[in-house]
Protein backbone atom coordinates (compact mmCIF):
# COMPACT_ATOMS: atom_id res chain seq x y z
CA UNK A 1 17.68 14.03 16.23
CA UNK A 2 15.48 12.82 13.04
CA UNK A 3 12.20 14.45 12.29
CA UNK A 4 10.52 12.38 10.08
CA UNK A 5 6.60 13.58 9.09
CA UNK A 6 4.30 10.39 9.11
CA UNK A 7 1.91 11.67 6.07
CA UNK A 8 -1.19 9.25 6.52
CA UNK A 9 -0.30 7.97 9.88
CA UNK A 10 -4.10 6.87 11.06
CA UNK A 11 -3.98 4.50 7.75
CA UNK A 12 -3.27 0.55 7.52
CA UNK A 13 0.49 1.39 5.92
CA UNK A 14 1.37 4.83 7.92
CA UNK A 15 -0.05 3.50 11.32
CA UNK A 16 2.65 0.16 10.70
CA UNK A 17 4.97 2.69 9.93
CA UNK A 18 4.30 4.39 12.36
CA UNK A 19 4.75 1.83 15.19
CA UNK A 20 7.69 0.21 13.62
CA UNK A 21 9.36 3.96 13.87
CA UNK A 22 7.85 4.23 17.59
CA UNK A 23 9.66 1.20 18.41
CA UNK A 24 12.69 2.35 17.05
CA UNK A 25 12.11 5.35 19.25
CA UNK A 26 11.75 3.30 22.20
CA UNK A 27 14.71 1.26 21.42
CA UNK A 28 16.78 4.61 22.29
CA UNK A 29 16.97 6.00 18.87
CA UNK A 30 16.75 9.82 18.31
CA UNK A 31 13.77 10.46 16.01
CA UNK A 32 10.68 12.88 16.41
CA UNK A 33 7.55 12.05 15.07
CA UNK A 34 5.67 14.64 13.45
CA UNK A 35 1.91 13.37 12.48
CA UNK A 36 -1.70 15.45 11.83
CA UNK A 37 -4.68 13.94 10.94
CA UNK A 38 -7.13 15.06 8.45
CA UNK A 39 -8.98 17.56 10.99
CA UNK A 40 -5.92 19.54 11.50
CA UNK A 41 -3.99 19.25 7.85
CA UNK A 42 -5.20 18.90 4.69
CA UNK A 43 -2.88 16.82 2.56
CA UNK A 44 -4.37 18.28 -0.63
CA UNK A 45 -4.37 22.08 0.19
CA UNK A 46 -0.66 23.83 -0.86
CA UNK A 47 -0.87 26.87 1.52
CA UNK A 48 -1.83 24.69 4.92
CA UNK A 49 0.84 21.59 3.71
CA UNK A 50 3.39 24.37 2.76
CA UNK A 51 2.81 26.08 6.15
CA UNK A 52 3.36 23.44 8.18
CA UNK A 53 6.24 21.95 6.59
CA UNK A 54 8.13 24.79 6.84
CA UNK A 55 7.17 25.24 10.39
CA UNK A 56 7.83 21.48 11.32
CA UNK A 57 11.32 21.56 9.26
CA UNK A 58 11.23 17.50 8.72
CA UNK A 59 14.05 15.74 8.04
CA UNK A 60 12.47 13.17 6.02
CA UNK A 61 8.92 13.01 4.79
CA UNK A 62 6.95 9.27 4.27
CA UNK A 63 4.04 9.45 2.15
CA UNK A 64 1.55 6.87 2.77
CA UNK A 65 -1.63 8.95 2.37
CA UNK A 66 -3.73 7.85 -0.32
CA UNK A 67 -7.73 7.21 -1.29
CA UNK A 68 -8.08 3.51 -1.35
CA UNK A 69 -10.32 1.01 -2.09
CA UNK A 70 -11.35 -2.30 -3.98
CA UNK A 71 -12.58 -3.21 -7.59
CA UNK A 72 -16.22 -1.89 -7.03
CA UNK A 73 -14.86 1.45 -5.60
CA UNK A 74 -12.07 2.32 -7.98
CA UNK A 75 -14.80 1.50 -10.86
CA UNK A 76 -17.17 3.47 -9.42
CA UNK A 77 -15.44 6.67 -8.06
CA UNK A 78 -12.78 6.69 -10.56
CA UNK A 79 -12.73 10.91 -10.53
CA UNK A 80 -12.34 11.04 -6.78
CA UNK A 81 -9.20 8.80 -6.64
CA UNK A 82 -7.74 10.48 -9.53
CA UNK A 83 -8.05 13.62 -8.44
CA UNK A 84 -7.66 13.05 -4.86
CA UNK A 85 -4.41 11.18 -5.04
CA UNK A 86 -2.99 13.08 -7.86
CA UNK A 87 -3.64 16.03 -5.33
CA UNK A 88 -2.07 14.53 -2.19
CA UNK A 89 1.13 13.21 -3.94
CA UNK A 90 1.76 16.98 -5.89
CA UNK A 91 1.03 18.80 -2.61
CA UNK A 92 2.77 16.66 -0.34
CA UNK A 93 5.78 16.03 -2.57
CA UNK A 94 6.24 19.76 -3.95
CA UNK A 95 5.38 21.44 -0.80
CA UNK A 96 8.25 18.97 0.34
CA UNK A 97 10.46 20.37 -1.82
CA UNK A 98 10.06 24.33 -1.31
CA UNK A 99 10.18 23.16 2.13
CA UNK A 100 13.82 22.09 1.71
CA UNK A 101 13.27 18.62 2.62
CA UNK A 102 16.00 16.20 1.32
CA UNK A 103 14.67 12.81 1.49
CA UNK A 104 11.07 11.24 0.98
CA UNK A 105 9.45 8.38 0.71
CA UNK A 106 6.50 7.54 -1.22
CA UNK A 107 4.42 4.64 -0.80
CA UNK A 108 2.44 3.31 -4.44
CA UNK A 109 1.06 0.21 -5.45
CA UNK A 110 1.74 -2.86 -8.04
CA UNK A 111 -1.51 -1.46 -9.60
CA UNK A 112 0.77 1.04 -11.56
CA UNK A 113 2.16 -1.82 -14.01
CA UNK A 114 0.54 -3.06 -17.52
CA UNK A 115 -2.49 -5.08 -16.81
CA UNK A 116 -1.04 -8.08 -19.35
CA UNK A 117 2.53 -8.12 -19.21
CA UNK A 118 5.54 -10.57 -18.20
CA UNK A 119 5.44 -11.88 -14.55
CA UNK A 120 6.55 -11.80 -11.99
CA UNK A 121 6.36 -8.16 -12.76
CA UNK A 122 9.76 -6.17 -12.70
CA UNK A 123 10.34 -2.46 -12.04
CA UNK A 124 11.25 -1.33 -15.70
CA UNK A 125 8.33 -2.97 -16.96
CA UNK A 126 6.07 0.64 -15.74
CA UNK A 127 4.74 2.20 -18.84
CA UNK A 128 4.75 -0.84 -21.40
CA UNK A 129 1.22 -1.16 -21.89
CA UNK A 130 -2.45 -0.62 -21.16
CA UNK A 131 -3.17 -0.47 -17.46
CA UNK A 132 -6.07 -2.61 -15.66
CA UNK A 133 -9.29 -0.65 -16.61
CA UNK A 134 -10.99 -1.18 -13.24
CA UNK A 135 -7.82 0.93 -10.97
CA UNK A 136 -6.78 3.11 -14.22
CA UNK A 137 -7.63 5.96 -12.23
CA UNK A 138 -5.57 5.29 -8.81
CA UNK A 139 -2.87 4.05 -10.73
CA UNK A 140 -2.84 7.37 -12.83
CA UNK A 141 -1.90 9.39 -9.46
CA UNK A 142 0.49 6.95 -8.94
CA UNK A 143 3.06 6.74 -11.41
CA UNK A 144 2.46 10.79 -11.51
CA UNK A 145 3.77 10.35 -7.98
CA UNK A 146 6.73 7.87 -9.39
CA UNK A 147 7.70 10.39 -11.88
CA UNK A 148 7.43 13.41 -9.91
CA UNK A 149 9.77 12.15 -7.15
CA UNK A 150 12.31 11.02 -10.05
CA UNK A 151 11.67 14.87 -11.96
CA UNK A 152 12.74 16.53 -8.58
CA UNK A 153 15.74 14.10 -8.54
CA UNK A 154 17.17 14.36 -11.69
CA UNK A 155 16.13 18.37 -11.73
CA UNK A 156 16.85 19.52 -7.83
CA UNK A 157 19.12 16.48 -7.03
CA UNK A 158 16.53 15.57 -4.49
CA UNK A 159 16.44 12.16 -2.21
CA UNK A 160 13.04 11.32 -3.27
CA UNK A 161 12.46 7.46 -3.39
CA UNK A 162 9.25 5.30 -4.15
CA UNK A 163 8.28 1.68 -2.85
CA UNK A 164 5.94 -0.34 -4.82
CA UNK A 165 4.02 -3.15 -2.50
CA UNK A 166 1.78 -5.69 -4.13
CA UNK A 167 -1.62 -5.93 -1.67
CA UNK A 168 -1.03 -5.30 1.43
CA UNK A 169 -3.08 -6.41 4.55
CA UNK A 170 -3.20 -6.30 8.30
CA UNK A 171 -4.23 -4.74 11.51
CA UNK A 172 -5.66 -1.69 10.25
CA UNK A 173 -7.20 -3.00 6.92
CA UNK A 174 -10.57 -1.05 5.60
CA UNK A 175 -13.02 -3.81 6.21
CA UNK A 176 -16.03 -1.63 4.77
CA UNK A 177 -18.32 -4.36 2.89
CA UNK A 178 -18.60 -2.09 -0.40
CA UNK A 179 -15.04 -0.38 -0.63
CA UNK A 180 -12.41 -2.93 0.72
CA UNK A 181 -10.00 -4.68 -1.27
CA UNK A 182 -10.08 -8.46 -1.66
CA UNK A 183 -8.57 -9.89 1.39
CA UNK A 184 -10.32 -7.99 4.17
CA UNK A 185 -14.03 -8.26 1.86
CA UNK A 186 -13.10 -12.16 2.23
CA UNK A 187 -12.67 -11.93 6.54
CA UNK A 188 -15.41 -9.94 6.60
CA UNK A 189 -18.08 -11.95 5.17
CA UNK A 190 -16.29 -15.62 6.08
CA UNK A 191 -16.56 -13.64 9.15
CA UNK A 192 -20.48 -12.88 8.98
CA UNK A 193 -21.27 -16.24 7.20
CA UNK A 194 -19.89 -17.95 10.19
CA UNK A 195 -22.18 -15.79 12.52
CA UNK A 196 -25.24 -16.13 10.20
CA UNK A 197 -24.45 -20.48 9.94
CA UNK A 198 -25.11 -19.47 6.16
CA UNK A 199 -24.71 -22.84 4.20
CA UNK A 200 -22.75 -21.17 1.21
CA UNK A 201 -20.87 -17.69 0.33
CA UNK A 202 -20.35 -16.63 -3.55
CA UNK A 203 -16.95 -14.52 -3.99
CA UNK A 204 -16.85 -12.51 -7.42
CA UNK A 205 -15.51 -13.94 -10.31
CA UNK A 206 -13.93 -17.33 -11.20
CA UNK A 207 -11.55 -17.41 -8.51
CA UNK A 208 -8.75 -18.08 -11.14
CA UNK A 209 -6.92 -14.92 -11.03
CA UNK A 210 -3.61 -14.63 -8.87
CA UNK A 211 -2.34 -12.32 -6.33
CA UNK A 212 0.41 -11.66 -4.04
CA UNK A 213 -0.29 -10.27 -0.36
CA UNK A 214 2.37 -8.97 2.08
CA UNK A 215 1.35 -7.77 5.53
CA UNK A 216 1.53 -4.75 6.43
CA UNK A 217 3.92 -5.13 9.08
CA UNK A 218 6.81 -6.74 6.58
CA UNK A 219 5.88 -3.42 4.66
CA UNK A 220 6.91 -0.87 7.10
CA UNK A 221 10.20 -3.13 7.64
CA UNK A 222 10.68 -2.31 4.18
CA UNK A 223 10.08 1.15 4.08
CA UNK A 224 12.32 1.62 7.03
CA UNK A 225 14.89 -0.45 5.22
CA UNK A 226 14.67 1.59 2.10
CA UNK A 227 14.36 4.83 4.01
CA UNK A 228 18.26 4.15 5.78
CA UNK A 229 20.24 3.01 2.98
CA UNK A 230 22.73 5.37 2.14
CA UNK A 231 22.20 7.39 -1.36
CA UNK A 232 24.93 5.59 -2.78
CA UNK A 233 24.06 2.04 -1.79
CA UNK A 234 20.44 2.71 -2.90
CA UNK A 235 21.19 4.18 -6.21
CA UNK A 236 23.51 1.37 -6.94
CA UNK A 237 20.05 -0.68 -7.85
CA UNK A 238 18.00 1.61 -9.10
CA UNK A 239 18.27 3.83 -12.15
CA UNK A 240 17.43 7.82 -12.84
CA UNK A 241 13.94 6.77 -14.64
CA UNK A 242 13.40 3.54 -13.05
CA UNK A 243 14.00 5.18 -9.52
CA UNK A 244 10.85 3.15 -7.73
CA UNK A 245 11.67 -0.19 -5.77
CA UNK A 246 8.80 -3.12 -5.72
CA UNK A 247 8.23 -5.11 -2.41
CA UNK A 248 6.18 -8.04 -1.92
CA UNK A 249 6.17 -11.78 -0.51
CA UNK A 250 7.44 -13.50 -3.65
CA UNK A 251 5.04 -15.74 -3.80
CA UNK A 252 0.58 -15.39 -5.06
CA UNK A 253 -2.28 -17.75 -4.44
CA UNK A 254 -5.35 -17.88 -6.28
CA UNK A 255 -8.79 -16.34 -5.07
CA UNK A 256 -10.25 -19.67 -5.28
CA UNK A 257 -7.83 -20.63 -2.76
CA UNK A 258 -7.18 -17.50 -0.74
CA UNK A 259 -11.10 -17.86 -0.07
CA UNK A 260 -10.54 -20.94 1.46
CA UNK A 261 -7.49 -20.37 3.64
CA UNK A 262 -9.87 -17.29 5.00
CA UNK A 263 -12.85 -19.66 5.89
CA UNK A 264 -10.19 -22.21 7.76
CA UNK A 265 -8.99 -19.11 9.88
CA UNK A 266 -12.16 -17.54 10.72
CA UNK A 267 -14.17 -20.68 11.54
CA UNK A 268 -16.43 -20.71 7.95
CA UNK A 269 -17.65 -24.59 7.31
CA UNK A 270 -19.87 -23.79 4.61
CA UNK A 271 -19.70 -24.14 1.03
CA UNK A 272 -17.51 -21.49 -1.44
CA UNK A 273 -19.07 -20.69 -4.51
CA UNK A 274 -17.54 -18.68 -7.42
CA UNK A 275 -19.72 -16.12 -9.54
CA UNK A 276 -17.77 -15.93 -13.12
CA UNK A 277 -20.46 -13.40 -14.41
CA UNK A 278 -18.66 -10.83 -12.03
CA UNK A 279 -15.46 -9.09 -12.59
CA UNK A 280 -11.83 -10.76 -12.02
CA UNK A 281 -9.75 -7.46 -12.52
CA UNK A 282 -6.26 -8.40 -13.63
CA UNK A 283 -5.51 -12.54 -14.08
CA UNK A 284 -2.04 -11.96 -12.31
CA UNK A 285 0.31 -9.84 -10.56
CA UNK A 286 3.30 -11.22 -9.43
CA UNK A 287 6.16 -8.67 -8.18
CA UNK A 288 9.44 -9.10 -8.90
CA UNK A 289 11.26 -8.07 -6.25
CA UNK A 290 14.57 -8.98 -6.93
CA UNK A 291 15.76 -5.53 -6.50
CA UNK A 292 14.74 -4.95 -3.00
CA UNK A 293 16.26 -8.20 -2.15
CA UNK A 294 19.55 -7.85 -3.41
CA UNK A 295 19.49 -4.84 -0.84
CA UNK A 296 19.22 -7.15 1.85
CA UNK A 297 15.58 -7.08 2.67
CA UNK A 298 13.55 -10.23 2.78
CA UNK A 299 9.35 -10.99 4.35
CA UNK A 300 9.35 -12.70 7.33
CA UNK A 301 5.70 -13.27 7.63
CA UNK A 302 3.77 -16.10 6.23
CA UNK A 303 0.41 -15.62 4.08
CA UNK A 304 -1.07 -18.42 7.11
CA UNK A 305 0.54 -16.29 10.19
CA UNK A 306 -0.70 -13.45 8.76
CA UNK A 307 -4.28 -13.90 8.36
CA UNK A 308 -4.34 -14.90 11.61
CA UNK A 309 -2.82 -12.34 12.88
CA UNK A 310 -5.32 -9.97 10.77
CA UNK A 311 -8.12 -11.76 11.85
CA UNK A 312 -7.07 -11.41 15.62
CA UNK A 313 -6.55 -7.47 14.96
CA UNK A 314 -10.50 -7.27 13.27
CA UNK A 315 -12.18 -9.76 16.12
CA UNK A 316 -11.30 -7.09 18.91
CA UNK A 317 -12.14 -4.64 16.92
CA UNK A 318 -14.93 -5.74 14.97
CA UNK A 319 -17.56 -3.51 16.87
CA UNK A 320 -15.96 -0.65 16.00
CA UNK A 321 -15.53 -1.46 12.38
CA UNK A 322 -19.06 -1.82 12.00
CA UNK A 323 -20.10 1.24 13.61
């Protein structure tokens, strides 16, 4: 029997996790699922993390717990996801450790890499430049995370591995109008446009920049996936330093057009107007993600099946979202 502690299971990435591993569960395979939410642990205190994992005695630990948010949150609470990420990832992932547990997984973000550098964007390219002033501060916490997985490695001869998704999105998302990231702040007001009949909607910026979105679902396919290769088939790709693993679709659309495709799935007829006097964030980030598919994982979900799918998820629970 597998015990594998969910860390951030009521989030978009742990709760897919979590269902993929419930699945597996119900297909007859022997796992336990260990979860708390925030009420009864508090991923950033030492003594109650420390206590419970050595009560629990996990076999593996995944990491998906994290502060997250958009552009205009990241620039405006940059102290609180510093410090509250850096605090979840050295709690989580040292308690871990003292705990005795062999294998975790950490879940980052393609925010971690240069904001101008080569694309698509491969794994050794971490730490060549200046990062993307606007999520400086949540990508900070998470190469710290990177590196302290790889320091416990290379130091304890840990199991500690790190996946890298560009943005994610899904049932799940943070739909919040001021703190969500680009692709749910789109549904959302395409969403409320449609309701209102308003004749136009303005997205930020010029709508030139590129991105690359992978839903959620393909990402806890590849977590699992990462999570069950064998040390020696996963450290065939990967090296001591360069330890972390990017995952993503392979392929980025434009704002511009990305707004669009929204407005065709949730019903919008009006008129899309950029605002180039507000922020773009980074022009492009393309993953590379050769390395994850030499291991034999691929996406299966399309950008168009997706949003659909996402916009089915935040209809029935739209309400609640809003509450």
């Amino acid at each position: 029997m597998t015990r594998i502690f969910v860390a951030g299971h009521r989030g978009m990435v742990g709760s897919a996790i979590l269902r993929a591993l419930e699945k597996r569960r119900a297909d007859g395979q022997p796992i336990t699922l260990l979860t708390r939410d925030r009420a009864q642990l508090d991923l950033s205190d030492q003594r109650q993390v420390g206590a419970f994992l050595r009560e629990a005695q996990p076999d593996v630990v995944i990491l998906a717990a994290a502060k997250v948010g958009g552009i205009h949150a990241n620039a405006t609470y940059p102290a609180q996801f510093l410090q509250q990420n850096l605090a979840i990832a050295t709690t989580v992932i040292h308690a871990a450790h003292q705990a005795g547990v062999q294998r975790i997984l950490q879940l980052g973000s393609s925010c971690i890499y240069p904001r101008d550098t080569h694309q698509p964007i491969a794994e050794h390219q971490l730490l060549t430049g200046p990062l993307e002033p606007t999520n400086e501060a949540y990508a900070i916490a998470k190469i710290a995370a990177i590196k302290l997985c790889e320091s416990y490695n290379r130091e304890y001869g840990r199991d500690y591995r790190s996946l890298m998704p560009c943005n994610l999105y899904g049932p799940g998302d943070n739909f919040h109008p001021d703190n969500a990231h680009v692709m749910p702040a789109l549904m959302l007001r395409c969403h409320e446009a449609r309701i209102r009949q308003d004749p136009q909607l303005t997205v930020w910026g010029t709508g030139l920049p590129r991105r690359e979105f992978l839903h959620v679902d393909d990402l806890a396919r590849a977590a699992l996936f990462v999570l069950d290769l064998p040390v020696s088939a996963y450290r065939a790709h990967v090296q001591p330093t360069v330890s972390h693993v990017n995952v993503g679709s392979g392929r980025d659309i434009t704002i511009h057009d990305l707004a669009h495709m929204i407005a065709d799935v949730t019903g919008y007829k009006g008129a899309i107007r950029m605002d180039p006097s507000r922020p773009d964030g980074t022009m492009r980030k393309l993953l590379d993600i050769s390395r994850i598919t030499a291991m034999g994982w691929k996406p299966r979900i399309s950008l168009q099946d997706g949003l659909a799918d996402t916009y089915r998820w935040f209809t029935d629970n739209h309400a609640l979202i809003r509450s």
